[in-house]
Protein backbone atom coordinates (compact mmCIF):
# COMPACT_ATOMS: atom_id res chain seq x y z
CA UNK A 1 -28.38 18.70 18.93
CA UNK A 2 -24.88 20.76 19.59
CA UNK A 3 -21.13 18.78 19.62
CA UNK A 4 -21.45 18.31 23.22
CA UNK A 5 -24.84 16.84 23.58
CA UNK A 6 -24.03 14.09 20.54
CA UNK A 7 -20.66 13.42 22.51
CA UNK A 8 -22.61 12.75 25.66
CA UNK A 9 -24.67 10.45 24.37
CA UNK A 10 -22.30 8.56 21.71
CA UNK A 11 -20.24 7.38 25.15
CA UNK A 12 -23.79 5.61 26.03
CA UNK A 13 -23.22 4.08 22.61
CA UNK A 14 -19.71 2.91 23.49
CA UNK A 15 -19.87 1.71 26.82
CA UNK A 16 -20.60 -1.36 26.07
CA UNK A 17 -17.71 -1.84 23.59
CA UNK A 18 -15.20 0.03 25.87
CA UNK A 19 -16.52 -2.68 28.99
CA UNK A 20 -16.46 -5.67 27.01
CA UNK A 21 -14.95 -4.54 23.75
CA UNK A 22 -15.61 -5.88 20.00
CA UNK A 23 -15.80 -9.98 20.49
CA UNK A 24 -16.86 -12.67 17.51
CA UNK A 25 -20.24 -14.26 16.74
CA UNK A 26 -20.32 -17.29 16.00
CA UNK A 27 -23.52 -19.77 16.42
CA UNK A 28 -25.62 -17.12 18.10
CA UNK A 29 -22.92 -16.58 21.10
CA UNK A 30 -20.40 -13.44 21.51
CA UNK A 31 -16.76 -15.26 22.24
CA UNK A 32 -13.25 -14.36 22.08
CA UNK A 33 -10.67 -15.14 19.90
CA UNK A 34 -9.28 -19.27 20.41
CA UNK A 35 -6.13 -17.20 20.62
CA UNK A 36 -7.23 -15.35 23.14
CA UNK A 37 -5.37 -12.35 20.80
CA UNK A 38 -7.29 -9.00 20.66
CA UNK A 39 -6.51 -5.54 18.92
CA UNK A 40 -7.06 -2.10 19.53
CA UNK A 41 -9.23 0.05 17.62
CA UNK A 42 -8.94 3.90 17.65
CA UNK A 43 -10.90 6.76 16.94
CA UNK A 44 -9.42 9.09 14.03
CA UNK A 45 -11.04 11.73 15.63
CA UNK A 46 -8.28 12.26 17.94
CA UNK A 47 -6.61 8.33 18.09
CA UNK A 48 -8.20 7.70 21.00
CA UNK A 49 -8.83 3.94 21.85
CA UNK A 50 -12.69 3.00 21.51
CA UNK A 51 -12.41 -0.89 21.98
CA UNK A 52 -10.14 -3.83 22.56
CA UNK A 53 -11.13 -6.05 19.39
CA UNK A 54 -11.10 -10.28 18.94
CA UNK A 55 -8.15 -10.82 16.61
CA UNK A 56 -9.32 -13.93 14.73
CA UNK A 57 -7.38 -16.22 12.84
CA UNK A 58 -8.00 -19.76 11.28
CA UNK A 59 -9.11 -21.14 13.96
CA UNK A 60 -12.00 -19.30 14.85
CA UNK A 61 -13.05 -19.51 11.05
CA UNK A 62 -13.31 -23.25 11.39
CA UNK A 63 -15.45 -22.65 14.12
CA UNK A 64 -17.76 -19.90 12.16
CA UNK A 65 -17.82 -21.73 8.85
CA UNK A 66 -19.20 -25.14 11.13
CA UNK A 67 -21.85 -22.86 12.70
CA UNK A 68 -22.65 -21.60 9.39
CA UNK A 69 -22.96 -25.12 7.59
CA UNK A 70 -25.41 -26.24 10.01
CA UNK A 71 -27.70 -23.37 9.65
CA UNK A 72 -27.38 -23.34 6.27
CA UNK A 73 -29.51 -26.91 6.48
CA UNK A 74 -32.23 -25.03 7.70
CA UNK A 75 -32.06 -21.52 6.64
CA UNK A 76 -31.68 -22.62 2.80
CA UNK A 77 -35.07 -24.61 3.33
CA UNK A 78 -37.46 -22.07 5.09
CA UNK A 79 -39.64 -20.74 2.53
CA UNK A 80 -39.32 -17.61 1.44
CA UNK A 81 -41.81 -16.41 2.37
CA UNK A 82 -40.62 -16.97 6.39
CA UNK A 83 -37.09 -15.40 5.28
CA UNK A 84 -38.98 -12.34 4.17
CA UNK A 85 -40.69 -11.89 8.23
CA UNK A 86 -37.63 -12.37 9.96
CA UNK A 87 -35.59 -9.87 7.66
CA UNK A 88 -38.41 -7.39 7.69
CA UNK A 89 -37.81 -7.46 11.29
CA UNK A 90 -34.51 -7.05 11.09
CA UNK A 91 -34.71 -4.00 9.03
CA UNK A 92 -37.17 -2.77 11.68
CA UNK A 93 -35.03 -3.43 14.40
CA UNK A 94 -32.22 -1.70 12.77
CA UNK A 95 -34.05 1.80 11.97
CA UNK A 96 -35.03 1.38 15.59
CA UNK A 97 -31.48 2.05 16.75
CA UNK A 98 -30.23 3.92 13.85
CA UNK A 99 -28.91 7.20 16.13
CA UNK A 100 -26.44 4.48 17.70
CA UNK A 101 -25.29 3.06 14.51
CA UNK A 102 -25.15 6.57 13.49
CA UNK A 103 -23.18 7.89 16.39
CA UNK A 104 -20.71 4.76 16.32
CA UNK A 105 -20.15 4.90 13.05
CA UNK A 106 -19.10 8.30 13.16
CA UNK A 107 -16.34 7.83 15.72
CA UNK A 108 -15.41 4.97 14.30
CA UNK A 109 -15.10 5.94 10.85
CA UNK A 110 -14.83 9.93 11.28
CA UNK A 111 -17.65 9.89 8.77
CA UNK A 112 -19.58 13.23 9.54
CA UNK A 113 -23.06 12.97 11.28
CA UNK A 114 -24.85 14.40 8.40
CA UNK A 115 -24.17 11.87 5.93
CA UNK A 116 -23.99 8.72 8.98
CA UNK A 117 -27.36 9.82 10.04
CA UNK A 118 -28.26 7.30 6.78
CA UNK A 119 -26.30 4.77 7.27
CA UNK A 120 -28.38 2.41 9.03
CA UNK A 121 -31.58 4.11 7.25
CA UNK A 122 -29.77 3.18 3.90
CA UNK A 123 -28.99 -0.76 6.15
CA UNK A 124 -32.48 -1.21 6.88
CA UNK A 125 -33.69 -0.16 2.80
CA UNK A 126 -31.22 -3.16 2.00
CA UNK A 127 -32.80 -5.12 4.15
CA UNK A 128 -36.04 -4.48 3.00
CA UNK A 129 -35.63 -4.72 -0.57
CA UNK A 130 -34.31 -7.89 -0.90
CA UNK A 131 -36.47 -9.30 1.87
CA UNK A 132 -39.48 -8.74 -0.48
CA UNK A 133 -37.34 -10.61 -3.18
CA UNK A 134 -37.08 -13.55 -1.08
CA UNK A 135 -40.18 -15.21 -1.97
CA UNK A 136 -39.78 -15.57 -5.39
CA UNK A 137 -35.71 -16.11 -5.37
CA UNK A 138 -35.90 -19.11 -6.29
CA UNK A 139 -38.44 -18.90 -9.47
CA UNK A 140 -37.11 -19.48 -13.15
CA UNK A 141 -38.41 -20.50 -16.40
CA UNK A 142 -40.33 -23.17 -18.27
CA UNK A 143 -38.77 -23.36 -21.78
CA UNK A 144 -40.25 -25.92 -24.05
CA UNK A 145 -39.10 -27.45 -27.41
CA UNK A 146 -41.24 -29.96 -29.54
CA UNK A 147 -39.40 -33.16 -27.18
CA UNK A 148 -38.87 -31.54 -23.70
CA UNK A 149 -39.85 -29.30 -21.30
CA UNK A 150 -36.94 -27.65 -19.41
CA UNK A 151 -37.83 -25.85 -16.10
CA UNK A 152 -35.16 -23.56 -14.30
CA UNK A 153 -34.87 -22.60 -10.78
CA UNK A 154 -32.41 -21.36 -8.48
CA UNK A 155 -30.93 -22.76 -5.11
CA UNK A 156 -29.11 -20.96 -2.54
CA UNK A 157 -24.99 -21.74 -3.47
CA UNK A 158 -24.59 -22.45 0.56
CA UNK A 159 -22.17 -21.36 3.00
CA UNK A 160 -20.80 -17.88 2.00
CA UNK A 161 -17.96 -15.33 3.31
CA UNK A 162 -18.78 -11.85 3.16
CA UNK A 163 -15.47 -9.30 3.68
CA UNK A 164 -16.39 -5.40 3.74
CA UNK A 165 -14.17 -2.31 3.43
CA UNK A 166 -13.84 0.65 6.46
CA UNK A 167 -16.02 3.62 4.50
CA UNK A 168 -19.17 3.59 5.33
CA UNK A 169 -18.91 0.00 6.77
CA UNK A 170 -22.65 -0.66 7.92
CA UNK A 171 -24.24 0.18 4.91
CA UNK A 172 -21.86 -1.60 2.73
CA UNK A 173 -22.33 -4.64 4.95
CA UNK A 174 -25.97 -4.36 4.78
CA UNK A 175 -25.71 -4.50 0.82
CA UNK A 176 -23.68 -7.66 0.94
CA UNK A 177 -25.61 -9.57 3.80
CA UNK A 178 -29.31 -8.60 2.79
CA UNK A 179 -29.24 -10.40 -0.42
CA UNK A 180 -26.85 -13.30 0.56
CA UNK A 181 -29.72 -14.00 3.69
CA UNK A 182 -32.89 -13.36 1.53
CA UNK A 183 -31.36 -16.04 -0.96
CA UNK A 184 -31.10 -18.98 1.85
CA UNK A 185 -27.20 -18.13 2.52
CA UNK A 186 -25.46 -18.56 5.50
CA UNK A 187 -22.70 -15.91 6.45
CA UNK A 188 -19.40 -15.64 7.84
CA UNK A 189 -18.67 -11.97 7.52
CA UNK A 190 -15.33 -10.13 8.39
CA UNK A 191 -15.40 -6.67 8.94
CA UNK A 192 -12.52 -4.18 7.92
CA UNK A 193 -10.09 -3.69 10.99
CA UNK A 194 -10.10 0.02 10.76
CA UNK A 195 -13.81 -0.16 11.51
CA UNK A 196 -15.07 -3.00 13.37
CA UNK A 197 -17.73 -1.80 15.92
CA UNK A 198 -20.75 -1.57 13.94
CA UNK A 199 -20.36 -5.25 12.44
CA UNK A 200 -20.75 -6.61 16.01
CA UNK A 201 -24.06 -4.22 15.94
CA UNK A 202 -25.27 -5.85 13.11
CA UNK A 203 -24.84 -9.23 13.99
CA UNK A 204 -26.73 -8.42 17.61
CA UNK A 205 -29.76 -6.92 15.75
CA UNK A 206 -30.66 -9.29 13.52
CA UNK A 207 -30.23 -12.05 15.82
CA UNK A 208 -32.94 -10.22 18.87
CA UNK A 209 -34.94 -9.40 15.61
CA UNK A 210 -35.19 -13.31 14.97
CA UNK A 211 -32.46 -13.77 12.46
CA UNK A 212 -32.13 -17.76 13.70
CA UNK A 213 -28.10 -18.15 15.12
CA UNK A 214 -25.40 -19.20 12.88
CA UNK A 215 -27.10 -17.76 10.19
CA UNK A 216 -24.60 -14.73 10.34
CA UNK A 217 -21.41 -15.01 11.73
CA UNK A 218 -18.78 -12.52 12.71
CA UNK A 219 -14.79 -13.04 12.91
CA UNK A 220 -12.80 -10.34 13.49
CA UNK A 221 -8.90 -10.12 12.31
CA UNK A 222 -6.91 -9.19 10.18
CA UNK A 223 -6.45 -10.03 6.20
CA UNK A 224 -3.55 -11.81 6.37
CA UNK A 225 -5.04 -14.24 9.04
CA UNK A 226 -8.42 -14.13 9.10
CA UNK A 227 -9.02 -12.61 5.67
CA UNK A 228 -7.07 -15.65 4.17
CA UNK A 229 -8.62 -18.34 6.48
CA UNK A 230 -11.99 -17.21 4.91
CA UNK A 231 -11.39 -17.02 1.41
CA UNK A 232 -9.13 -20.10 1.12
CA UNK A 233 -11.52 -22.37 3.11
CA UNK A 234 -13.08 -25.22 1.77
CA UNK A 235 -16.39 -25.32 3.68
CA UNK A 236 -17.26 -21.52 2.01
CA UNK A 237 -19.17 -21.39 -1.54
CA UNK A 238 -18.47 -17.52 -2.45
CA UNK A 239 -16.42 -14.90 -1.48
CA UNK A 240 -18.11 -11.12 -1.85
CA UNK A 241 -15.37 -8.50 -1.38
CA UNK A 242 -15.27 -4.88 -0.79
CA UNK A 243 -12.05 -3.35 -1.42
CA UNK A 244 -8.63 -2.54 -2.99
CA UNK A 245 -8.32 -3.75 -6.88
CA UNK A 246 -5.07 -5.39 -5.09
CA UNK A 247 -6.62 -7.24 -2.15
CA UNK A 248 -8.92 -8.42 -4.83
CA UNK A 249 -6.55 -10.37 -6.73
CA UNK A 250 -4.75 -11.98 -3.56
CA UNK A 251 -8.19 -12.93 -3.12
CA UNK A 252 -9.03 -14.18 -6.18
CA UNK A 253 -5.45 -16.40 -6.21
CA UNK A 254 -6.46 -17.20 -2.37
CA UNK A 255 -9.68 -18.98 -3.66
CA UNK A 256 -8.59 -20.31 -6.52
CA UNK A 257 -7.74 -23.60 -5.47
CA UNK A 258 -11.12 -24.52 -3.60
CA UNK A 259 -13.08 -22.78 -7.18
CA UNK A 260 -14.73 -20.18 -5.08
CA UNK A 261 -17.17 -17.77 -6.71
CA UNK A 262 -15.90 -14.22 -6.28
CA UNK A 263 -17.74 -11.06 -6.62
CA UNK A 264 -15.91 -7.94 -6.38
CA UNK A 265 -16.42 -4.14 -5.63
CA UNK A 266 -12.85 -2.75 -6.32
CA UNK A 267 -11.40 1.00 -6.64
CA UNK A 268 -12.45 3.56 -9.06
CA UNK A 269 -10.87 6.70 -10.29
CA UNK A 270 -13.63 8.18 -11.68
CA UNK A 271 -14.27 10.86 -14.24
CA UNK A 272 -16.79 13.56 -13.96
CA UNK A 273 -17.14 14.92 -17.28
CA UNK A 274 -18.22 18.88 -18.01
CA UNK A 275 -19.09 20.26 -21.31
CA UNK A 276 -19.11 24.12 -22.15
CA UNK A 277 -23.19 23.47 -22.97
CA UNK A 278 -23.85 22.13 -19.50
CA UNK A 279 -25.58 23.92 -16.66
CA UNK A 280 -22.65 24.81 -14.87
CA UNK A 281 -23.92 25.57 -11.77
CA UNK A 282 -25.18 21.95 -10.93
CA UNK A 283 -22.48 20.56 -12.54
CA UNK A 284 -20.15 21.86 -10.03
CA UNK A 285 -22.07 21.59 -7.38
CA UNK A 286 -22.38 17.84 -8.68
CA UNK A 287 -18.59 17.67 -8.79
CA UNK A 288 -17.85 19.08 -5.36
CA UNK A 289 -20.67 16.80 -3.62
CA UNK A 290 -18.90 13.35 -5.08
CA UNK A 291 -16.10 13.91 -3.96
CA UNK A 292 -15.99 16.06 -0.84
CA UNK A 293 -18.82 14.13 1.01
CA UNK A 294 -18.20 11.16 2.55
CA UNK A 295 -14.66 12.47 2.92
CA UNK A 296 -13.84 11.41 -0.24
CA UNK A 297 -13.85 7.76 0.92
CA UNK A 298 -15.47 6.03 -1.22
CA UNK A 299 -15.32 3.74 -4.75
CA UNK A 300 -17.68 5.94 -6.72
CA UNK A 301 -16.33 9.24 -6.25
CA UNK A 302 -15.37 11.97 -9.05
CA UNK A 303 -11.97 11.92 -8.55
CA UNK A 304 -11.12 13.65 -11.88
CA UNK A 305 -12.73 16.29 -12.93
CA UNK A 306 -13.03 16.46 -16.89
CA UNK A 307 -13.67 19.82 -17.96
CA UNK A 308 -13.75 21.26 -21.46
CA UNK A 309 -11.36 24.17 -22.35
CA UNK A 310 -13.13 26.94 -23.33
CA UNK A 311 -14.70 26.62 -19.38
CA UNK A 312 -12.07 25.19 -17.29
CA UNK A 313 -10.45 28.24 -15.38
CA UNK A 314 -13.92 28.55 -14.77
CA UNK A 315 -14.95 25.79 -13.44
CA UNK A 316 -11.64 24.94 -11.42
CA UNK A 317 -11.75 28.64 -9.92
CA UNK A 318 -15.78 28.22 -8.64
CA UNK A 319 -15.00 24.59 -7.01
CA UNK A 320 -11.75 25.50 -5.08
CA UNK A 321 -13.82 28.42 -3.68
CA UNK A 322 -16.35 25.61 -2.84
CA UNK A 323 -13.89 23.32 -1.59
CA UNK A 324 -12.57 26.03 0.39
CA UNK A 325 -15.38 27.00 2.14
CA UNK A 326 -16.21 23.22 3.77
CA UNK A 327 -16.48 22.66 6.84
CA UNK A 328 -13.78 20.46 8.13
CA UNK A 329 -14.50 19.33 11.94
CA UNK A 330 -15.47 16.72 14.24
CA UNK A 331 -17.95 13.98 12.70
CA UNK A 332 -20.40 14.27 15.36
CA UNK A 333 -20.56 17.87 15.13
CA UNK A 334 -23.87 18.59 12.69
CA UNK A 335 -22.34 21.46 10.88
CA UNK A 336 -19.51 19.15 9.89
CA UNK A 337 -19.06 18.49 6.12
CA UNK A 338 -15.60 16.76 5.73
CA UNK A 339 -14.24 14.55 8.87
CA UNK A 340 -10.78 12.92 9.83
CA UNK A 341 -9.51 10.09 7.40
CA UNK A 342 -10.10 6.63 8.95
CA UNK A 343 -6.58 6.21 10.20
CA UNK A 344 -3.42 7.80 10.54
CA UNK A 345 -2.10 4.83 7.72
CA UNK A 346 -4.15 5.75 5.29
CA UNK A 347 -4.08 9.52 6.08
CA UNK A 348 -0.43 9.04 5.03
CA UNK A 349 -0.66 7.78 1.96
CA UNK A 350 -3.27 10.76 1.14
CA UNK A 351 -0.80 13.35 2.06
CA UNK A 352 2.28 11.74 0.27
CA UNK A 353 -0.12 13.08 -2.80
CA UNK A 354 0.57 15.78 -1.91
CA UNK A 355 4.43 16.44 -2.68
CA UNK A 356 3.44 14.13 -5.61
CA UNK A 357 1.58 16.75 -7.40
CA UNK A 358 4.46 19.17 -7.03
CA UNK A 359 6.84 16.75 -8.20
CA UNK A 360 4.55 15.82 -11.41
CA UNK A 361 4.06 19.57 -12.42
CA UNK A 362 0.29 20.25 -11.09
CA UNK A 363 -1.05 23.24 -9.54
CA UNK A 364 -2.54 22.73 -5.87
CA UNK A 365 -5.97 25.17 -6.43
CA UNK A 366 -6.61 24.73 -2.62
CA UNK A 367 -5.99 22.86 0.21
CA UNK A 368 -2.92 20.32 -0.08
CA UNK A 369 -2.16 20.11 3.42
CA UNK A 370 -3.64 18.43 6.66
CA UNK A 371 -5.80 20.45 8.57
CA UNK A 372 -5.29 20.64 12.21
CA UNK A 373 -2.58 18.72 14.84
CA UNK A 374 -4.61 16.19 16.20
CA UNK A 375 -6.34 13.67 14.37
CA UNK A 376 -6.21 12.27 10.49
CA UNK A 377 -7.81 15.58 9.00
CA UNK A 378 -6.92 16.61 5.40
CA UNK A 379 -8.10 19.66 4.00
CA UNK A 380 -10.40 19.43 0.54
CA UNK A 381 -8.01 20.21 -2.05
CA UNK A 382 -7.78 20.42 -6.00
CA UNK A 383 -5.07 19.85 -8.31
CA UNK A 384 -5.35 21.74 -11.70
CA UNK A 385 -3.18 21.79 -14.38
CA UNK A 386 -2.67 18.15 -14.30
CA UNK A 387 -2.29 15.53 -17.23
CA UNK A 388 -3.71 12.09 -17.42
CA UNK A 389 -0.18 10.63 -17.27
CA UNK A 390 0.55 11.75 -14.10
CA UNK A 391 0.22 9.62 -10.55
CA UNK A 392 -2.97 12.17 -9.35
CA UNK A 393 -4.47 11.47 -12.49
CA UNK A 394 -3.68 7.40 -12.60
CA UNK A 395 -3.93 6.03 -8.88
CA UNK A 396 -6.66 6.03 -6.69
CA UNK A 397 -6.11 8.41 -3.62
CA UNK A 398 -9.39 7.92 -1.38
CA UNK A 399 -9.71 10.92 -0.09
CA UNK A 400 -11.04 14.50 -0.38
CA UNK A 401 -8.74 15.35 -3.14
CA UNK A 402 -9.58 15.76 -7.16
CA UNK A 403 -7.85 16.31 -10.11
CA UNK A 404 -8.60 18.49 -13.03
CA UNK A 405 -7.69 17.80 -16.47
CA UNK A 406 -8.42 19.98 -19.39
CA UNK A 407 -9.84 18.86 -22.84
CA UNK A 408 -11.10 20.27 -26.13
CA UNK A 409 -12.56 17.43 -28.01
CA UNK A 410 -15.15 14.74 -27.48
CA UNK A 411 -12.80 12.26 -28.56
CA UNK A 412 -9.93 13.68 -26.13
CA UNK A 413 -12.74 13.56 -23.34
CA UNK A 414 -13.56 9.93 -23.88
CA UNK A 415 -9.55 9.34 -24.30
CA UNK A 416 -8.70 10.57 -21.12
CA UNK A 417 -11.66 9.44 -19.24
CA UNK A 418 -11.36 6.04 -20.31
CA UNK A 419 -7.59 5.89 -20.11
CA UNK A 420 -6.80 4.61 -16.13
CA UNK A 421 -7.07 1.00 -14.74
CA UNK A 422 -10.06 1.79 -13.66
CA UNK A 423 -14.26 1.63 -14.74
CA UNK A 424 -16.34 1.61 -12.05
CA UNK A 425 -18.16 4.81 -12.65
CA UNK A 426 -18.92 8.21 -14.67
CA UNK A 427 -20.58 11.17 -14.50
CA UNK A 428 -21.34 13.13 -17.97
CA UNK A 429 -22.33 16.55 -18.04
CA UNK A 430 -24.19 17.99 -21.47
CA UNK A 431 -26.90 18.90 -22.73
CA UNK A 432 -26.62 17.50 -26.32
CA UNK A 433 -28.27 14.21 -26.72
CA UNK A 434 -26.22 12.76 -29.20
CA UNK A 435 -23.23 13.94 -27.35
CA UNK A 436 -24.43 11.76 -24.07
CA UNK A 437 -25.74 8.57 -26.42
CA UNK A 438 -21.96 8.56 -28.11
CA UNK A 439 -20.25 9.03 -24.92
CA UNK A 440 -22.21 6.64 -22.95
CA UNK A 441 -22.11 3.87 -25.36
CA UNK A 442 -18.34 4.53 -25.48
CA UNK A 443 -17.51 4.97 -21.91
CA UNK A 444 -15.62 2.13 -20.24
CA UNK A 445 -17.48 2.06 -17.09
CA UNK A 446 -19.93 0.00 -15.22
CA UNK A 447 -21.81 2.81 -14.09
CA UNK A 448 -22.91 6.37 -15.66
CA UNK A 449 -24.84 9.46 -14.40
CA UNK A 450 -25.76 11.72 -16.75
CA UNK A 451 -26.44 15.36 -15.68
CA UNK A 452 -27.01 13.69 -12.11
CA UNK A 453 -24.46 12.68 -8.93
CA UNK A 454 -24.47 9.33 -8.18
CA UNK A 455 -28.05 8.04 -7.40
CA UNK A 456 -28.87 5.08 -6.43
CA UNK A 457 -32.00 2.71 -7.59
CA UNK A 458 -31.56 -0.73 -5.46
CA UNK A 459 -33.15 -2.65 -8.68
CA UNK A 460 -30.52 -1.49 -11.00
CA UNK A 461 -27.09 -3.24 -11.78
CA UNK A 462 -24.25 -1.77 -9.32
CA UNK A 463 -20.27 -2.78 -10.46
CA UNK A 464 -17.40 -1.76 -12.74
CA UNK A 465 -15.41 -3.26 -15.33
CA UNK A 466 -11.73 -3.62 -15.61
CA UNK A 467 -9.79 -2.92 -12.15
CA UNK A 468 -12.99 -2.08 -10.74
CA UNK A 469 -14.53 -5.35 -10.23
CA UNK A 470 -16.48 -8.80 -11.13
CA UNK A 471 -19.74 -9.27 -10.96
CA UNK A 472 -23.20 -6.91 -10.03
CA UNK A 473 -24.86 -6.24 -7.27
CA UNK A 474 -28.94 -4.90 -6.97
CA UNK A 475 -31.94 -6.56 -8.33
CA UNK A 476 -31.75 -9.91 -9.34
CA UNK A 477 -28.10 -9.82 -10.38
CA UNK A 478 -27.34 -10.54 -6.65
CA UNK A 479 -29.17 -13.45 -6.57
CA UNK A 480 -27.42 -14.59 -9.29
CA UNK A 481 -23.99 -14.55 -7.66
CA UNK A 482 -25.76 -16.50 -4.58
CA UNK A 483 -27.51 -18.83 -6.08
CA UNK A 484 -26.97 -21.51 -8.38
CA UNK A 485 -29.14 -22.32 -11.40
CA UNK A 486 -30.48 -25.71 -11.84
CA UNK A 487 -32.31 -27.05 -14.95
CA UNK A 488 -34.97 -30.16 -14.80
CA UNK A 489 -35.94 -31.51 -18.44
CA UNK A 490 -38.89 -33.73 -18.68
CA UNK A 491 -40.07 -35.22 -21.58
CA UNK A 492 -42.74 -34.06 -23.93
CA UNK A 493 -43.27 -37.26 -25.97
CA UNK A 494 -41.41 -40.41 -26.10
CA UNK A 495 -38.26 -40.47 -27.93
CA UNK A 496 -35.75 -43.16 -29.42
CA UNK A 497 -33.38 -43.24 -27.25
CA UNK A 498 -29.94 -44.86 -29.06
CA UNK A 499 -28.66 -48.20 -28.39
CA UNK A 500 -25.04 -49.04 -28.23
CA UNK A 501 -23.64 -52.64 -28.16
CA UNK A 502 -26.79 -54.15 -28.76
């Protein structure tokens, strides 16, 4: 379809936010804010208003964490088996809509269409993963000594608060929600406000797909109000948090008194690492996909690029003439590559990085400079030249922008790769074996690709170490942060028990 026809029929998507904009959830019905407070979301296509949002505060998660407890009575004791049919559906019902998701997301967001179209595919693969986990969540093991037979098993930790970031917010929700639901959770969930719309989506689908109410709960707001009326409330078990390293530790402090589990997906600044024995030509190509797509929003993206000397004019020349050649236009156009930032805040801070890299010595390759007068669009750019010392090298810019630091030695590559606040991911280009064992067992990073972008497998372990985060998600190691494990120990034979005072 052209611009124009995906325009016409993302306003069908919208009405019904622009007539009764973005309310709550809470206990199966769609209400306003007790304050009777709402927001205004805009487009960074153009800054356009899209909805009046419910601007929740304390209040209104009182009233979601009550609806939540009560479901949790029943949700937490239908078998398994039952959870898996209802969020089957769900998953079903969501690829059944996935051009609206798709289209919303994209004008919410600016996310281009080409990489949106799989957001709510992406949702519904959550969905459907840990739905078929669901029956056997709660299995452990029999371990047995000469005395006693100890059997393990897991119970759903209860009432849990799920808060998710504005880049690609659906799927990211999905990811947090799936696994909390499939493991007898209840949810309150509080979606970024930069990118509310297609929480309120979710919350409808899985409720007409059977998802029983109060099971997941929506408040809308803002962190310092609603954000910190979730994590420091009493009647929540967990919080799971998608996000700034900072936010995470005001959030860890916030829950701190009420001993709240965290689990935590926090920034990355993350090395993409290019030997002179690599192919080159997928290696770059590599490089430019992680961290052009998706406009550079997003935790696991190659923000530095790592490239040996004896090939880094090279390399630096063949991806600014890459980065130069993107497509940078509106999300819902299909040609689109690179989109508008999500909001003229945030498209701020990405340009002050700009004069930064001028100021610190580096070279700007291509781009540097927004693209455009309306709107929050940046143009791909590439600093080269740079150091690890310096701010573009250190901090964690979120957007289409990478740095490129020269080295010579193994050891200088693992120096500078692992030397940032950072380890959520890494991305090692070589073909020597024994190059990619030493590097990967030496890495400090959650994560690692090697010759490969970032590809996901939903079994495997997904989180970083250091400023990056606490805790996994995927496979079982979500069910371990929503579930707690309970041991039973039975005797084998009987056994003198001592006597005191006797």
């Amino acid at each position: 379809m052209s611009l124009q026809d995906n325009l016409a029929r993302a306003e069908t998507y919208l009405a019904g936010f622009r007539r009764t904009g973005v309310l709550n959830h809470i206990g199966g019905d769609s209400v306003p804010a007790v304050s009777g407070e709402a927001f205004e979301t805009i487009s960074p296509v153009d800054l356009a208003p899209l909805a009046h949002v419910a601007k929740g505060g304390a209040e209104d998660v009182d009233r979601a964490v009550a609806a939540a407890t009560e479901a949790f009575k029943t949700w937490s004791r239908t078998p398994g088996k039952e959870r898996r049919a209802i969020l089957i559906k769900v998953a079903e019902a969501i690829e059944a809509r996935a051009e609206e998701i798709a289209f919303v997301e994209c004008l919410d967001t600016g996310q281009a269409l080409r990489f949106m179209s799989k957001a709510a595919i992406r949702g519904a693969a959550n969905f459907r993963f840990f739905a078929d986990q669901a029956p056997t969540a709660e299995d452990g093991a029999a371990l047995r000594n000469p005395t006693q037979m100890n059997v393990t098993s897991r119970r759903p930790i209860g009432p849990v608060g799920v808060i998710t970031p504005w880049n690609t917010p659906f799927m990211l929700s999905t990811w947090k929600i799936a696994p909390a639901l499939a493991a007898g959770c209840t949810v309150v969930h509080k979606p970024a406000e930069f990118s509310p719309l297609t929480a309120k989506l979710l919350v409808e689908i899985a409720e007409e797909a059977g998802l029983p109410p109060g099971v997941l709960n929506l408040v809308n707001g803002f962190g310092e109000d609603a954000g910190k009326a979730l994590t420091e409330h009493p009647g929540l078990k967990a919080i799971a948090f998608v996000g700034e390293s900072r936010t995470g530790s005001m959030i860890m402090a916030q829950g701190a008194p009420t001993l709240k589990r965290v689990h935590f997906e926090l920034g990355g600044k993350n090395p993409v690492i290019i030997f002179d024995d690599a192919d080159l030509e997928r290696a770059i190509d590599a490089a430019v996909f992680m961290i052009y797509s998706l406009n550079g929003e997003r935790c696991t993206s190659s923000s530095r690029l790592l490239v040996q000397d004896t090939i880094y004019d090279e390399v630096c020349a063949k991806v600014a003439a890459a980065a130069s050649r993107i497509k940078i236009g509106h999300p819902l156009d299909p040609d689109t590559v690179v989109g508008p930032l999500i909001h003229p805040e945030h498209e701020k801070k990405v340009l002050s990085y700009f004069d930064t890299a001028r100021s610190e010595g580096a070279t700007i390759a291509t781009g540097g400079e927004k693209a455009g007068d309306t709107g929050c669009y940046v143009k791909p750019t590439l600093f080269t030249g740079a150091t690890n010392d310096m701010a573009i090298a250190q901090e964690e810019i979120f957007g289409p922008v990478l740095t490129a630091i020269p080295f010579s030695t193994d050891e200088e590559a693992l120096e500078i790769a692992n030397g940032v606040p950072y380890g959520l991911s890494a991305y090692l280009w070589t073909n020597d074996l024994n190059r990619a064992m030493w590097m990967t067992d030496n890495l400090d990073a959650g994560m690692m690709w090697v010759n490969s972008e970032n590809i996901r497998h939903l079994p495997s372990p997904f989180g970083g170490t250091k400023a990056s985060g606490i805790g996994r998600d995927g496979g079982d190691w979500s069910f371990d942060f929503y579930m707690e494990t309970v041991n039973v120990s039975f005797p084998r034979q009987m056994h003198r028990v001592p006597k005191l005072g006797g």
